[in-house]
C-alpha atoms as a PDB file:
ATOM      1  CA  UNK A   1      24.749   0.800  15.411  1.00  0.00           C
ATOM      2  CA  UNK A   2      24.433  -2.777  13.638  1.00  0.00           C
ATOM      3  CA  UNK A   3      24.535  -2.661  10.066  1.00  0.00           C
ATOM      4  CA  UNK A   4      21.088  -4.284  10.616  1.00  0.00           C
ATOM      5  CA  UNK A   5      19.390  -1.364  12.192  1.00  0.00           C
ATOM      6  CA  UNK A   6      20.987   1.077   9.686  1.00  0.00           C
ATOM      7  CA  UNK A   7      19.272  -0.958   7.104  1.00  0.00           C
ATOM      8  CA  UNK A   8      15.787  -1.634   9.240  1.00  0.00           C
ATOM      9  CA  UNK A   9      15.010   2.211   9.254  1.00  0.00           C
ATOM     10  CA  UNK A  10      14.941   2.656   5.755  1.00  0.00           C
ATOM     11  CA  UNK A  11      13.338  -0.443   5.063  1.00  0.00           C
ATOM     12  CA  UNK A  12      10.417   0.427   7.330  1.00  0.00           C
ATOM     13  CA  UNK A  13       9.895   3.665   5.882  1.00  0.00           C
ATOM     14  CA  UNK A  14       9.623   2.622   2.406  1.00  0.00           C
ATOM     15  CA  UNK A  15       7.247   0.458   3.715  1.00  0.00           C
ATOM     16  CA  UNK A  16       5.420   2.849   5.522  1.00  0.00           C
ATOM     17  CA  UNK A  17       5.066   5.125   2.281  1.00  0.00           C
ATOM     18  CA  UNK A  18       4.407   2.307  -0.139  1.00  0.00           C
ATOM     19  CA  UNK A  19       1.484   1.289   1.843  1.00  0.00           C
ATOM     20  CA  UNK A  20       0.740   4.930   2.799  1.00  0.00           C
ATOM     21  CA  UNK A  21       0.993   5.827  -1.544  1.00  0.00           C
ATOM     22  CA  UNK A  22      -1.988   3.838  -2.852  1.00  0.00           C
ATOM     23  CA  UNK A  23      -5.154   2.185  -1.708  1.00  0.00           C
ATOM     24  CA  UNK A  24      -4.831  -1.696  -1.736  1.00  0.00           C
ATOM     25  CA  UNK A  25      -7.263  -2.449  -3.909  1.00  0.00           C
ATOM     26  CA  UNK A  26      -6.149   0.293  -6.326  1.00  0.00           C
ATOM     27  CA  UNK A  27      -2.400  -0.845  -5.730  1.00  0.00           C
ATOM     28  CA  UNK A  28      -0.023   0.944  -8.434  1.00  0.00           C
ATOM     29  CA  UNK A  29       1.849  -1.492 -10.349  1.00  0.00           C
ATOM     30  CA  UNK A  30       4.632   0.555 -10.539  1.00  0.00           C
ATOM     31  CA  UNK A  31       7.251  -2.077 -11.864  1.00  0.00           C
ATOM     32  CA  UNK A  32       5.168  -2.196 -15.017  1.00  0.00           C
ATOM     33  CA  UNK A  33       6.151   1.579 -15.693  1.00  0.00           C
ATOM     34  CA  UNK A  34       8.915   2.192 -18.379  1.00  0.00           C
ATOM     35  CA  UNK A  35      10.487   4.723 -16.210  1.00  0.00           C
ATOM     36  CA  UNK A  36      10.695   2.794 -12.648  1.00  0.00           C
ATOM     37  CA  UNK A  37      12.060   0.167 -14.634  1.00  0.00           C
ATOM     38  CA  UNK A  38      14.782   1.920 -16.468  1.00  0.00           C
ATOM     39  CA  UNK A  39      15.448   4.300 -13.024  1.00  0.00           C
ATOM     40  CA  UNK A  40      15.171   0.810 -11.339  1.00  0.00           C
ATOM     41  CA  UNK A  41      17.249  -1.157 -13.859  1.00  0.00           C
ATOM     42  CA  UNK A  42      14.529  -3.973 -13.196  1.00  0.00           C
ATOM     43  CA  UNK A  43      14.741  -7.228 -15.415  1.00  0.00           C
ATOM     44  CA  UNK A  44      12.298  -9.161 -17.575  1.00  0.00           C
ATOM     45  CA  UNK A  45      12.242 -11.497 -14.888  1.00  0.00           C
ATOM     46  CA  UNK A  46      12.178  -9.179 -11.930  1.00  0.00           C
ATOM     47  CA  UNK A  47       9.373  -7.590 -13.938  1.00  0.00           C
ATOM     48  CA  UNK A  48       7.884 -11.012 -14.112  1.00  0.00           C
ATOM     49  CA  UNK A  49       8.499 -12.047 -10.239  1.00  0.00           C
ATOM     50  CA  UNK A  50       6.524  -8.882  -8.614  1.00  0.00           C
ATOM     51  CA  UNK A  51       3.403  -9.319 -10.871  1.00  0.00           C
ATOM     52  CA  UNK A  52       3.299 -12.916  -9.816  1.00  0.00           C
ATOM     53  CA  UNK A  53       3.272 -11.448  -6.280  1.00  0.00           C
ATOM     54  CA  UNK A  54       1.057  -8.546  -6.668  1.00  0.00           C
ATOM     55  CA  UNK A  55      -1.092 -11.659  -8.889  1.00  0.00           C
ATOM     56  CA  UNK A  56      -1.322 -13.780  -5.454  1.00  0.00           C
ATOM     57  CA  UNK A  57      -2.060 -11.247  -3.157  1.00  0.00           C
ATOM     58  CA  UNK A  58      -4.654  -9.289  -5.311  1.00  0.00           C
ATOM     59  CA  UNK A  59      -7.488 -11.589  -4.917  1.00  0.00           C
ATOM     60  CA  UNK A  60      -7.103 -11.406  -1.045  1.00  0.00           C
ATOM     61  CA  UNK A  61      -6.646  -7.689  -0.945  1.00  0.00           C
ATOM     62  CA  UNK A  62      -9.814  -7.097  -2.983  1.00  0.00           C
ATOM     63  CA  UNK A  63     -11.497  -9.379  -0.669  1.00  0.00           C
ATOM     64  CA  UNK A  64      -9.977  -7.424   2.555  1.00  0.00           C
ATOM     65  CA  UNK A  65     -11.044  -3.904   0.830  1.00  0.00           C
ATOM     66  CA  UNK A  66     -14.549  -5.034   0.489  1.00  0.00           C
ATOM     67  CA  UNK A  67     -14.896  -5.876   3.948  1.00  0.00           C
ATOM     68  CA  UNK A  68     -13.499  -2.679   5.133  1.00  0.00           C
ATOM     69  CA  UNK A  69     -15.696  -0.507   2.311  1.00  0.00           C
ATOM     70  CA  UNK A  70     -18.861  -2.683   4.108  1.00  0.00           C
ATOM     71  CA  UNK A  71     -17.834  -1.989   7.515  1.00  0.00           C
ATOM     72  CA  UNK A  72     -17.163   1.561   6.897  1.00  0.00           C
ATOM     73  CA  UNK A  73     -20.633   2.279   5.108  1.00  0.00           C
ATOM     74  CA  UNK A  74     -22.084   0.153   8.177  1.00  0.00           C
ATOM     75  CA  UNK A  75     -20.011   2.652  10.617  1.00  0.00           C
ATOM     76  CA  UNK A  76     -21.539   5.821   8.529  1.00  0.00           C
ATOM     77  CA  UNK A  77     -24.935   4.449   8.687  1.00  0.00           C
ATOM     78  CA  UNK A  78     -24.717   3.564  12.925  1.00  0.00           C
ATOM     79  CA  UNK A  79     -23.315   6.876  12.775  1.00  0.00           C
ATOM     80  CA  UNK A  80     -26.928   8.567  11.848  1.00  0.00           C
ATOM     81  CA  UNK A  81     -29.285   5.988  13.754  1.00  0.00           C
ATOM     82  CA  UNK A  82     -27.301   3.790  16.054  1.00  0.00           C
ATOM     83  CA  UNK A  83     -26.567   3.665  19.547  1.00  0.00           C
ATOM     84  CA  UNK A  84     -22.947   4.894  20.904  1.00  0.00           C
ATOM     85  CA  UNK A  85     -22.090   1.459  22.026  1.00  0.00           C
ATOM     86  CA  UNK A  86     -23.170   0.129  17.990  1.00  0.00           C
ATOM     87  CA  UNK A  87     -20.821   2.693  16.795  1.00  0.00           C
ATOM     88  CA  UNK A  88     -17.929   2.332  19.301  1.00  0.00           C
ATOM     89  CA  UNK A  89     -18.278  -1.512  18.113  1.00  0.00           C
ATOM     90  CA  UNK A  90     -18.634  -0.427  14.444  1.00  0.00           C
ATOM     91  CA  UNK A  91     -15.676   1.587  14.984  1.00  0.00           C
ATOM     92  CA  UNK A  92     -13.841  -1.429  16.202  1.00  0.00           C
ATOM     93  CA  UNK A  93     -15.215  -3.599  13.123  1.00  0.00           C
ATOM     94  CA  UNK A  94     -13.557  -1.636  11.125  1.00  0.00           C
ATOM     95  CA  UNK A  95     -10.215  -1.227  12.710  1.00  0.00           C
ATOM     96  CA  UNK A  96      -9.469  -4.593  12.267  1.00  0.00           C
ATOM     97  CA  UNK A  97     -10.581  -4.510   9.179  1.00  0.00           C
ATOM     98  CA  UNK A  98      -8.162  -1.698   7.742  1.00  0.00           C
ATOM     99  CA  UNK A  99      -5.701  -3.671   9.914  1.00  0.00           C
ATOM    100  CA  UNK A 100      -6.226  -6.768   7.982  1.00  0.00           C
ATOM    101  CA  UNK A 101      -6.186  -5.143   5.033  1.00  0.00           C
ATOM    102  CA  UNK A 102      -2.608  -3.113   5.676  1.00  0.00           C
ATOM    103  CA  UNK A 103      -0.979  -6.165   6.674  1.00  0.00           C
ATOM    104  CA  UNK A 104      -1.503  -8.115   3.702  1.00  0.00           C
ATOM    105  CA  UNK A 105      -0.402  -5.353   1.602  1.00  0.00           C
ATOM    106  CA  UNK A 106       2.793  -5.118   3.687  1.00  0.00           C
ATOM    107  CA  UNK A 107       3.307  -8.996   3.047  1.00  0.00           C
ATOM    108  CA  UNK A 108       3.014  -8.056  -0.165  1.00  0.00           C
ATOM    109  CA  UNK A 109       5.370  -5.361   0.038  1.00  0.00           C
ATOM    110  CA  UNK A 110       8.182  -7.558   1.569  1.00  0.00           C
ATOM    111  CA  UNK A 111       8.213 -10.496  -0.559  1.00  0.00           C
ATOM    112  CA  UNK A 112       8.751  -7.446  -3.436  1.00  0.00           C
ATOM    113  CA  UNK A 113      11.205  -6.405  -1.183  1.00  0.00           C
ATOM    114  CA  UNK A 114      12.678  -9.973  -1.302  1.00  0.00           C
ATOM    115  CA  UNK A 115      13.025  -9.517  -5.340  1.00  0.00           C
ATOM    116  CA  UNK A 116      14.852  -6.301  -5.350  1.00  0.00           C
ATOM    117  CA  UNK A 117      17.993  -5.000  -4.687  1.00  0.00           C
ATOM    118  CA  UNK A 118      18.812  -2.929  -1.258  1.00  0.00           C
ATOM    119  CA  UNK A 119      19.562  -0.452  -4.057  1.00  0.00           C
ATOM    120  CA  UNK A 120      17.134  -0.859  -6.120  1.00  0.00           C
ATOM    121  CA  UNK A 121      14.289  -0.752  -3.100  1.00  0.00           C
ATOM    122  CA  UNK A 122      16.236   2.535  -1.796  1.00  0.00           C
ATOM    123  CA  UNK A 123      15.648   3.725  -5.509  1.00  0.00           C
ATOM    124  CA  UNK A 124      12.103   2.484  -5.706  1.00  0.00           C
ATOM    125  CA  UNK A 125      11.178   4.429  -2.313  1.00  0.00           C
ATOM    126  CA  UNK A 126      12.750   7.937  -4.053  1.00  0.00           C
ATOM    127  CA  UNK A 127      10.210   7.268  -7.106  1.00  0.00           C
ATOM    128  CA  UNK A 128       7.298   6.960  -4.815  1.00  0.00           C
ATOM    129  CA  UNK A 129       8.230   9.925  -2.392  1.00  0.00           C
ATOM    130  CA  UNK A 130       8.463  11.992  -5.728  1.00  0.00           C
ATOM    131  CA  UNK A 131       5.255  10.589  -6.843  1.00  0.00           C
ATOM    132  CA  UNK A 132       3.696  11.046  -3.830  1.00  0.00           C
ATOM    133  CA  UNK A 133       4.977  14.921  -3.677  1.00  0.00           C
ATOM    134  CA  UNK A 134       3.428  15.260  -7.478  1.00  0.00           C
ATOM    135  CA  UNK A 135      -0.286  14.193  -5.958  1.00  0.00           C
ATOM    136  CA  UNK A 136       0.082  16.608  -3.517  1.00  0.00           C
ATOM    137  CA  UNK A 137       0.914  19.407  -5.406  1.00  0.00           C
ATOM    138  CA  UNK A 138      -1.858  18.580  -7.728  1.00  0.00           C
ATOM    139  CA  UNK A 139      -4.834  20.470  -7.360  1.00  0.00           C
ATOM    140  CA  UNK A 140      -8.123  19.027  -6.293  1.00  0.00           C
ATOM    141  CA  UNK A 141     -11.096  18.335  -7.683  1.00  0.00           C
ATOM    142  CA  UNK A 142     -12.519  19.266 -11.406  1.00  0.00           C
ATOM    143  CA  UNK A 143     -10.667  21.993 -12.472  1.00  0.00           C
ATOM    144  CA  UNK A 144     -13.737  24.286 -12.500  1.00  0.00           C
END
């Protein structure tokens, strides 16, 4: 195996569960936590680099999440009163939306990639399977 494809798998799982850990619009900016960036050993100025990122993607991403919110509430509503073929198309609608959406957060996600460390990422994809094993062991709802 090429040391490229050892490297590839991890990279597109990390991937897969950073975009799979947070909604886009509600993105986590985890490099501004103490603890990713002592367990990280991130930099003033790799701090400074991935908010100037997340900064230049944000304003599309809202955008994108807005669309797919409309198209979903459009999809729930077709789903009450509309014809199959509206929903089927409804359903497509917003496909592509989430689609859209996904792929500018992995964009996102690589040029961050670009700013870390192999080690550092590998680190940075421990954090967020922990964090990710946390929620789910949290209970739902209210508490009451």
């Amino acid at each position: 195996m090429t040391s490229f494809n050892r490297l590839r798998r991890p990279f597109v799982a990390i991937v897969l569960a950073l975009l799979l850990a947070a909604p886009a619009a509600g993105q986590s900016k985890w490099w501004t936590s103490e603890e990713y960036q002592r367990t990280l050993g991130l930099t003033p100025e790799h701090v400074k680099r991935l908010e100037e990122i997340f900064q230049a993607a944000l304003p599309g991403l809202m955008a994108q999440k807005k669309a797919l919110d409309h198209a979903e509430l459009e999809f729930e509503r077709l789903l009450e009163r509309g014809s199959d073929s509206d929903v089927m198309e409804q359903v497509d609608r917003v496909e592509t939306a989430r689609k859209e959406l996904n792929t500018s957060r992995a964009h996102m996600l690589v040029k961050m990639r670009k700013t870390l460390t192999a080690d550092q990422w590998s680190r940075l994809g421990a954090l967020q399977r922990k964090a990710a094993e946390g929620e789910r062991g949290r209970p739902q709802g209210d508490g009451k």
